[in-house]
PDB file of N, CA and C in Angstrom:
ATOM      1  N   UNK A   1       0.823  -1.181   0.000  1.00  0.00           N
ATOM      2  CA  UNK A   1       0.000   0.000   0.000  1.00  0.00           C
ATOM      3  C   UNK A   1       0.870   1.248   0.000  1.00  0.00           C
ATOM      4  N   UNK A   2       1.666   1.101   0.847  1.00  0.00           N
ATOM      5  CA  UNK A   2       3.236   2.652   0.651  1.00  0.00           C
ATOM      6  C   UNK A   2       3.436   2.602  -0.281  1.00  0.00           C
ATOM      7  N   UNK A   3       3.848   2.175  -1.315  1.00  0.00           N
ATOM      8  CA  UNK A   3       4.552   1.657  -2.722  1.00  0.00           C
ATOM      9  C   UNK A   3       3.213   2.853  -3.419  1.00  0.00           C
ATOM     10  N   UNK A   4       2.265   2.064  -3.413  1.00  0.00           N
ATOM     11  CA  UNK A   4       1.134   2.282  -4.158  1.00  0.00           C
ATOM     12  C   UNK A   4       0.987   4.024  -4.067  1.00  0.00           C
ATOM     13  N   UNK A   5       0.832   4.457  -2.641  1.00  0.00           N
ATOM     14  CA  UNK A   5       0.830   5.850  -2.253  1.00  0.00           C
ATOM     15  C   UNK A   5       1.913   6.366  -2.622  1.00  0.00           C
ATOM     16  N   UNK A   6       2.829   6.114  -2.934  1.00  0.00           N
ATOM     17  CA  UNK A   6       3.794   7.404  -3.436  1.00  0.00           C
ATOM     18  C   UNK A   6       3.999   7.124  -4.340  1.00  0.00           C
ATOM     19  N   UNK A   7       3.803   6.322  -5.401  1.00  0.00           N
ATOM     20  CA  UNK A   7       3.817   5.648  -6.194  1.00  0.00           C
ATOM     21  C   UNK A   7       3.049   7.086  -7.342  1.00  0.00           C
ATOM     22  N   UNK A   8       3.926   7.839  -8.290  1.00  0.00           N
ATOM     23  CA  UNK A   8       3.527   9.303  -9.130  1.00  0.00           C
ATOM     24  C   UNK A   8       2.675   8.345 -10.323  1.00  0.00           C
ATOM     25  N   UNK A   9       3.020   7.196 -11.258  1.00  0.00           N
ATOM     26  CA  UNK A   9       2.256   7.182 -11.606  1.00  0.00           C
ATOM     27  C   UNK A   9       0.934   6.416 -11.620  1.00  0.00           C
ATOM     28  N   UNK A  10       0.567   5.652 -10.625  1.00  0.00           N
ATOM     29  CA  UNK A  10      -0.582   5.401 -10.015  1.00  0.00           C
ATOM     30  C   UNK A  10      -1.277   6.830  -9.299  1.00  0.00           C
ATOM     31  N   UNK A  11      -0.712   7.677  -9.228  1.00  0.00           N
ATOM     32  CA  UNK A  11      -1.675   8.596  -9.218  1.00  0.00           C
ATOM     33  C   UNK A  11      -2.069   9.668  -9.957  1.00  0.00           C
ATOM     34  N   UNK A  12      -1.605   9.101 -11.161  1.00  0.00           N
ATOM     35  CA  UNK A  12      -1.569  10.100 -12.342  1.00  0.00           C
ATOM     36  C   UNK A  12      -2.957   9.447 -12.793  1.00  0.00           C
ATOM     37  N   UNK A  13      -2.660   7.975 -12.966  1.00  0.00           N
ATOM     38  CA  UNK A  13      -4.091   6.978 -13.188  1.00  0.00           C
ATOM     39  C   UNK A  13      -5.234   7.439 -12.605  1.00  0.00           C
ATOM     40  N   UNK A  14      -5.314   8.045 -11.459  1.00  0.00           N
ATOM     41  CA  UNK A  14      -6.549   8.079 -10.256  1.00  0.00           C
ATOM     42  C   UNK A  14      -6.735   9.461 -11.114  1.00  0.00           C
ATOM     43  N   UNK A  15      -5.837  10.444 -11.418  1.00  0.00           N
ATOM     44  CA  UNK A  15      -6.366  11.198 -11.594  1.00  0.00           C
ATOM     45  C   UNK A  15      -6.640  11.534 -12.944  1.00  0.00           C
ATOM     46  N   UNK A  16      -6.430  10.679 -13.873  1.00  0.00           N
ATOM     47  CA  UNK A  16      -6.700  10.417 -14.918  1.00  0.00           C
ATOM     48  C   UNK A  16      -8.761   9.871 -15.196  1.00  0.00           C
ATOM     49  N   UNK A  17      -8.789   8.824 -14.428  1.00  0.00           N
ATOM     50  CA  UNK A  17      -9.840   8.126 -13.704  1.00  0.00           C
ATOM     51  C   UNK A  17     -11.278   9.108 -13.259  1.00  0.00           C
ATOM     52  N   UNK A  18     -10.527   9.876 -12.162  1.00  0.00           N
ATOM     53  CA  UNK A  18     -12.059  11.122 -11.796  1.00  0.00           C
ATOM     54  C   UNK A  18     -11.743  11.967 -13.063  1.00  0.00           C
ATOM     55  N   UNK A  19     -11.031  12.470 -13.992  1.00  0.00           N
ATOM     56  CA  UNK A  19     -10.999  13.523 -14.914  1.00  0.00           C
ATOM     57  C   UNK A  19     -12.390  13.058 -15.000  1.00  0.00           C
ATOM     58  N   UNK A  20     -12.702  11.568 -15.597  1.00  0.00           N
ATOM     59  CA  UNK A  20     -13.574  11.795 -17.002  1.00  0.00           C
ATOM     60  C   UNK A  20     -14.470  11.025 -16.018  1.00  0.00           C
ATOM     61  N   UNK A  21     -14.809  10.409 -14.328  1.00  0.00           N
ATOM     62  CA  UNK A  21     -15.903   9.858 -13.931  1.00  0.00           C
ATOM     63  C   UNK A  21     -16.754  10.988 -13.232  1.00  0.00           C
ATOM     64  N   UNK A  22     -15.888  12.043 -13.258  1.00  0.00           N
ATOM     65  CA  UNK A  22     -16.571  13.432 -12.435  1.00  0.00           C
ATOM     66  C   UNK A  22     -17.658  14.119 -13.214  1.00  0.00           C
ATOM     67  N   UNK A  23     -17.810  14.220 -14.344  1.00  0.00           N
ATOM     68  CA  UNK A  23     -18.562  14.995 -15.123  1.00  0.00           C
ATOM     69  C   UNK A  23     -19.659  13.830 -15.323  1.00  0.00           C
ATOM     70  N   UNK A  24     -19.375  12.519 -15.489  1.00  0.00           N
ATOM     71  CA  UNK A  24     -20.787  11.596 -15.310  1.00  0.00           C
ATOM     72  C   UNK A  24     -21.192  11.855 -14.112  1.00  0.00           C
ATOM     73  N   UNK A  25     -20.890  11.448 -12.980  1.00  0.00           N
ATOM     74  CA  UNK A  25     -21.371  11.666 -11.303  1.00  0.00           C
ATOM     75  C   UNK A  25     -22.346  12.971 -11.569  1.00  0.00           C
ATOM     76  N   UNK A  26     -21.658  13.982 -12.421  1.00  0.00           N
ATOM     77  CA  UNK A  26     -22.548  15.342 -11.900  1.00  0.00           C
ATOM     78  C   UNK A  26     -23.460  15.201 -12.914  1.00  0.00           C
ATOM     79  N   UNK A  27     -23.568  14.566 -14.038  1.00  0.00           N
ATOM     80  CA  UNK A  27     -24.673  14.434 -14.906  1.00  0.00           C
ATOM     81  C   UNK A  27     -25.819  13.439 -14.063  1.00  0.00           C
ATOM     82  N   UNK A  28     -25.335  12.405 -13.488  1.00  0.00           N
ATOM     83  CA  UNK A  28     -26.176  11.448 -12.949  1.00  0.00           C
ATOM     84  C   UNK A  28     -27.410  12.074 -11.597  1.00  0.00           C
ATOM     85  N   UNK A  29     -26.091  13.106 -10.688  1.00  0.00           N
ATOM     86  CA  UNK A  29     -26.780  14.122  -9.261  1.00  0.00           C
ATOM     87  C   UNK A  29     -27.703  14.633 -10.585  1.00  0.00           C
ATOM     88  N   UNK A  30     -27.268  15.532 -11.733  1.00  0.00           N
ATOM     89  CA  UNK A  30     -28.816  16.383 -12.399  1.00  0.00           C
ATOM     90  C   UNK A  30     -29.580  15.968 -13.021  1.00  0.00           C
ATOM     91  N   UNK A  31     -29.879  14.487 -13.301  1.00  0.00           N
ATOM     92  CA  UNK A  31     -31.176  14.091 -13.521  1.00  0.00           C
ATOM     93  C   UNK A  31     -32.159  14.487 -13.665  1.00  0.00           C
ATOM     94  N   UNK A  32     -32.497  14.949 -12.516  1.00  0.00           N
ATOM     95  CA  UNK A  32     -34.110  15.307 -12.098  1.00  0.00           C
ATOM     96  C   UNK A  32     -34.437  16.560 -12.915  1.00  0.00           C
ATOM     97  N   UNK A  33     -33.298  17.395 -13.480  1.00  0.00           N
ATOM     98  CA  UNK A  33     -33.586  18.842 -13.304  1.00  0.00           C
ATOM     99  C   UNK A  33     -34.043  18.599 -15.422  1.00  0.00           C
ATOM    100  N   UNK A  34     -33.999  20.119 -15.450  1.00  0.00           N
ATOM    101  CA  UNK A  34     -34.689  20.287 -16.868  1.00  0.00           C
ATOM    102  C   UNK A  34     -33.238  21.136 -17.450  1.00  0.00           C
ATOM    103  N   UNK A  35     -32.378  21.105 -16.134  1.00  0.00           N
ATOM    104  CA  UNK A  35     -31.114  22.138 -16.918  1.00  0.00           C
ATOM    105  C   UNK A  35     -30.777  21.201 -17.855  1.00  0.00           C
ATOM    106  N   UNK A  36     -29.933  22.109 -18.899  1.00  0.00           N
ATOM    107  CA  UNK A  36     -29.310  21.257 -20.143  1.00  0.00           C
ATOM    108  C   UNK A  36     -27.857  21.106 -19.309  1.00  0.00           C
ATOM    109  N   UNK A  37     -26.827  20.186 -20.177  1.00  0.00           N
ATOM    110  CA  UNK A  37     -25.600  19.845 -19.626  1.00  0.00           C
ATOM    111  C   UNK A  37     -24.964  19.606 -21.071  1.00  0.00           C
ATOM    112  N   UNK A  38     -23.531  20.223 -20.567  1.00  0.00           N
ATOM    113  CA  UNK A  38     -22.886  19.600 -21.479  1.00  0.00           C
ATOM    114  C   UNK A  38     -21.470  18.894 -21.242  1.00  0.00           C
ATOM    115  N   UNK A  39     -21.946  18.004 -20.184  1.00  0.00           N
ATOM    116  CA  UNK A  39     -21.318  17.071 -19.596  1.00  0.00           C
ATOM    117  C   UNK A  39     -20.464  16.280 -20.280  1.00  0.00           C
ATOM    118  N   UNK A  40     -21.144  15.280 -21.120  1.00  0.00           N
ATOM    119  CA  UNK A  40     -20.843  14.384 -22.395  1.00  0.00           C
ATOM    120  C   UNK A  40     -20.078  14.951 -22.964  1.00  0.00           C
ATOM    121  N   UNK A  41     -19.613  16.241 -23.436  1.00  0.00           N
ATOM    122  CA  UNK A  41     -18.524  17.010 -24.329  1.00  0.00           C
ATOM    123  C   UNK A  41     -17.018  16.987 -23.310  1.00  0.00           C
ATOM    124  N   UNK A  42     -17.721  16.970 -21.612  1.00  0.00           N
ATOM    125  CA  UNK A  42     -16.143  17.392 -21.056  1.00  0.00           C
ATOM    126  C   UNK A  42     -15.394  15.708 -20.638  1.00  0.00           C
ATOM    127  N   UNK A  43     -16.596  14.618 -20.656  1.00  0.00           N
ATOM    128  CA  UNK A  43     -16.056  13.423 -21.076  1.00  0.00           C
ATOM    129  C   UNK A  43     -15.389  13.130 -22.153  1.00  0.00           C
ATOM    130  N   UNK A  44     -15.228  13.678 -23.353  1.00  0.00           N
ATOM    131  CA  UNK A  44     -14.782  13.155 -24.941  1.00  0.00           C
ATOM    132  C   UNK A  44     -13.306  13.960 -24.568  1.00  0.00           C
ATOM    133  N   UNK A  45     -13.861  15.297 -24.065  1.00  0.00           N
ATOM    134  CA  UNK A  45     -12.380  16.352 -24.028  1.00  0.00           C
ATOM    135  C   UNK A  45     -11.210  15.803 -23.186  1.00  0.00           C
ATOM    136  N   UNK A  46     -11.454  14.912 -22.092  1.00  0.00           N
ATOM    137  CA  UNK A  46     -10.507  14.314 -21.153  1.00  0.00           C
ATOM    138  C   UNK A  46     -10.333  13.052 -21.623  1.00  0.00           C
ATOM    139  N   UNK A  47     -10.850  12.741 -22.347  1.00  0.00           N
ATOM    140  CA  UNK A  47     -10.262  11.530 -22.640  1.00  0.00           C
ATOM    141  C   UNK A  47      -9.365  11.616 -23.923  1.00  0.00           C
ATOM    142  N   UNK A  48     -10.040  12.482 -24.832  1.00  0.00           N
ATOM    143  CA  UNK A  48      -9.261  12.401 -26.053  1.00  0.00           C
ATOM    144  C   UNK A  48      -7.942  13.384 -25.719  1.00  0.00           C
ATOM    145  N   UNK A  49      -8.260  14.074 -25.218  1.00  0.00           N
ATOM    146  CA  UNK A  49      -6.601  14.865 -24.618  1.00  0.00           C
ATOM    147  C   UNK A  49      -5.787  13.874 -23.573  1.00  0.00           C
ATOM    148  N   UNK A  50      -6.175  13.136 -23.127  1.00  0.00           N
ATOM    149  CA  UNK A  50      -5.178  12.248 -22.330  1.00  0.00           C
ATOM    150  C   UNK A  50      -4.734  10.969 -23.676  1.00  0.00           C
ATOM    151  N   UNK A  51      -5.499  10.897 -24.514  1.00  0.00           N
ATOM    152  CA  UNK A  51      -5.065   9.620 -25.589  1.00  0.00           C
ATOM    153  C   UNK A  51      -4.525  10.320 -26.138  1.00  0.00           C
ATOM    154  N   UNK A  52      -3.924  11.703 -26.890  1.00  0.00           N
ATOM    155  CA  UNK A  52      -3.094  12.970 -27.673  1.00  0.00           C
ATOM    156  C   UNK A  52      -4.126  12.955 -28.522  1.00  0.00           C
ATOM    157  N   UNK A  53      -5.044  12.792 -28.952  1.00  0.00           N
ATOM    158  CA  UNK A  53      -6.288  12.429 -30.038  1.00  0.00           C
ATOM    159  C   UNK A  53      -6.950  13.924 -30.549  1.00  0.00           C
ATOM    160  N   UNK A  54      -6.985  13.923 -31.585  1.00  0.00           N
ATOM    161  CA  UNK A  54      -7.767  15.065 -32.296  1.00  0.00           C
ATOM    162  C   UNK A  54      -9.512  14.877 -32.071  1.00  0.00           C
ATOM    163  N   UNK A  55      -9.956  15.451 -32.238  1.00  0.00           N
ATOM    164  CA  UNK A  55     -11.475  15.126 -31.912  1.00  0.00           C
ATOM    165  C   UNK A  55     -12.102  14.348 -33.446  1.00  0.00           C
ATOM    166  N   UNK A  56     -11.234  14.926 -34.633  1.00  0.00           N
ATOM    167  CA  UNK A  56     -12.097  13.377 -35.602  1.00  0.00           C
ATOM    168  C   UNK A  56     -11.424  12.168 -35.440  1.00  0.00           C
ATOM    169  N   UNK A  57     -10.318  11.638 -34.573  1.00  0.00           N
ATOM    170  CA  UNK A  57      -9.760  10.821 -34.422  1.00  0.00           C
ATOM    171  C   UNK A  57     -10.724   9.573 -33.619  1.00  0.00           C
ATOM    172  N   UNK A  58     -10.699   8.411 -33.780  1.00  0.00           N
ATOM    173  CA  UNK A  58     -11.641   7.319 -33.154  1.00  0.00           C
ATOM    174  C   UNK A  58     -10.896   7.050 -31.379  1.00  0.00           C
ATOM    175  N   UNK A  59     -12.035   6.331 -30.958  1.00  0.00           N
ATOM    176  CA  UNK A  59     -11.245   6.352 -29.072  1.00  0.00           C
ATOM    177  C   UNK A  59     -11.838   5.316 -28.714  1.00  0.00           C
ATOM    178  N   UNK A  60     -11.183   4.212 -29.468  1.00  0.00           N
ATOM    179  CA  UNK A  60     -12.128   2.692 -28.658  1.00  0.00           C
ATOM    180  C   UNK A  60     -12.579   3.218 -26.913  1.00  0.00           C
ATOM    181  N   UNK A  61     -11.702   3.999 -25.824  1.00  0.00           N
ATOM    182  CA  UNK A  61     -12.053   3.657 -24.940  1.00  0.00           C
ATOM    183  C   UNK A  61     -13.275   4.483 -24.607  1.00  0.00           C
ATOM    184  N   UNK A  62     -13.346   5.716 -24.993  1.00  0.00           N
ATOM    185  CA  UNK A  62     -14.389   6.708 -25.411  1.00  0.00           C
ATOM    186  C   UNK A  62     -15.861   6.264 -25.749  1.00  0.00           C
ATOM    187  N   UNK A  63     -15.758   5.496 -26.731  1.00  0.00           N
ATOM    188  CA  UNK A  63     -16.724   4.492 -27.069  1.00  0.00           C
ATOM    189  C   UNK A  63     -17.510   3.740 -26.050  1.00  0.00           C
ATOM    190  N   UNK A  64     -16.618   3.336 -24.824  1.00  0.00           N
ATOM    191  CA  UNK A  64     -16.926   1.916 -24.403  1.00  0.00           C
ATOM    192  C   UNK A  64     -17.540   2.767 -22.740  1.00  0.00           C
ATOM    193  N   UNK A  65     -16.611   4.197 -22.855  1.00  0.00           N
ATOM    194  CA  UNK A  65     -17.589   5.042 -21.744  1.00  0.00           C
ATOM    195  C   UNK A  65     -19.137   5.572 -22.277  1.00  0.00           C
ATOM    196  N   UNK A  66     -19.037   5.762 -23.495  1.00  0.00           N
ATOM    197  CA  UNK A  66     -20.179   6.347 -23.937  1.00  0.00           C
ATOM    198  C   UNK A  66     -21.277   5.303 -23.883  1.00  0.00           C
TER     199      UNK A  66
END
């Protein structure tokens, strides 16, 4: 578990991880509401900027969140 905790890039992962599960969580809390979101756009943006990816570029993993 020490290893793990100081461990820079396992926590590059974690924070790689909430980039793109944070903007679902807050889409999921606004449900109820009638606000619009444009949640789904800041998911594609963190992921395709962490893969170096252009936005017409394909993102199997992108895909498999969507």
């Amino acid at each position: 578990m020490k290893e793990a905790l100081l461990n820079d890039n396992w926590w590059m992962k974690v924070d790689y991880v909430l980039a793109f599960t944070v903007p679902i969580y807050d889409v999921l809390k606004k449900t109820n509401t009638y606000m619009a979101t444009l949640h789904f756009f800041e998911v594609r943006k963190v992921i395709f900027q962490h893969e170096r990816k252009t936005e017409v570029e394909y993102s199997s993993f992108f895909e498999i969140v969507n």
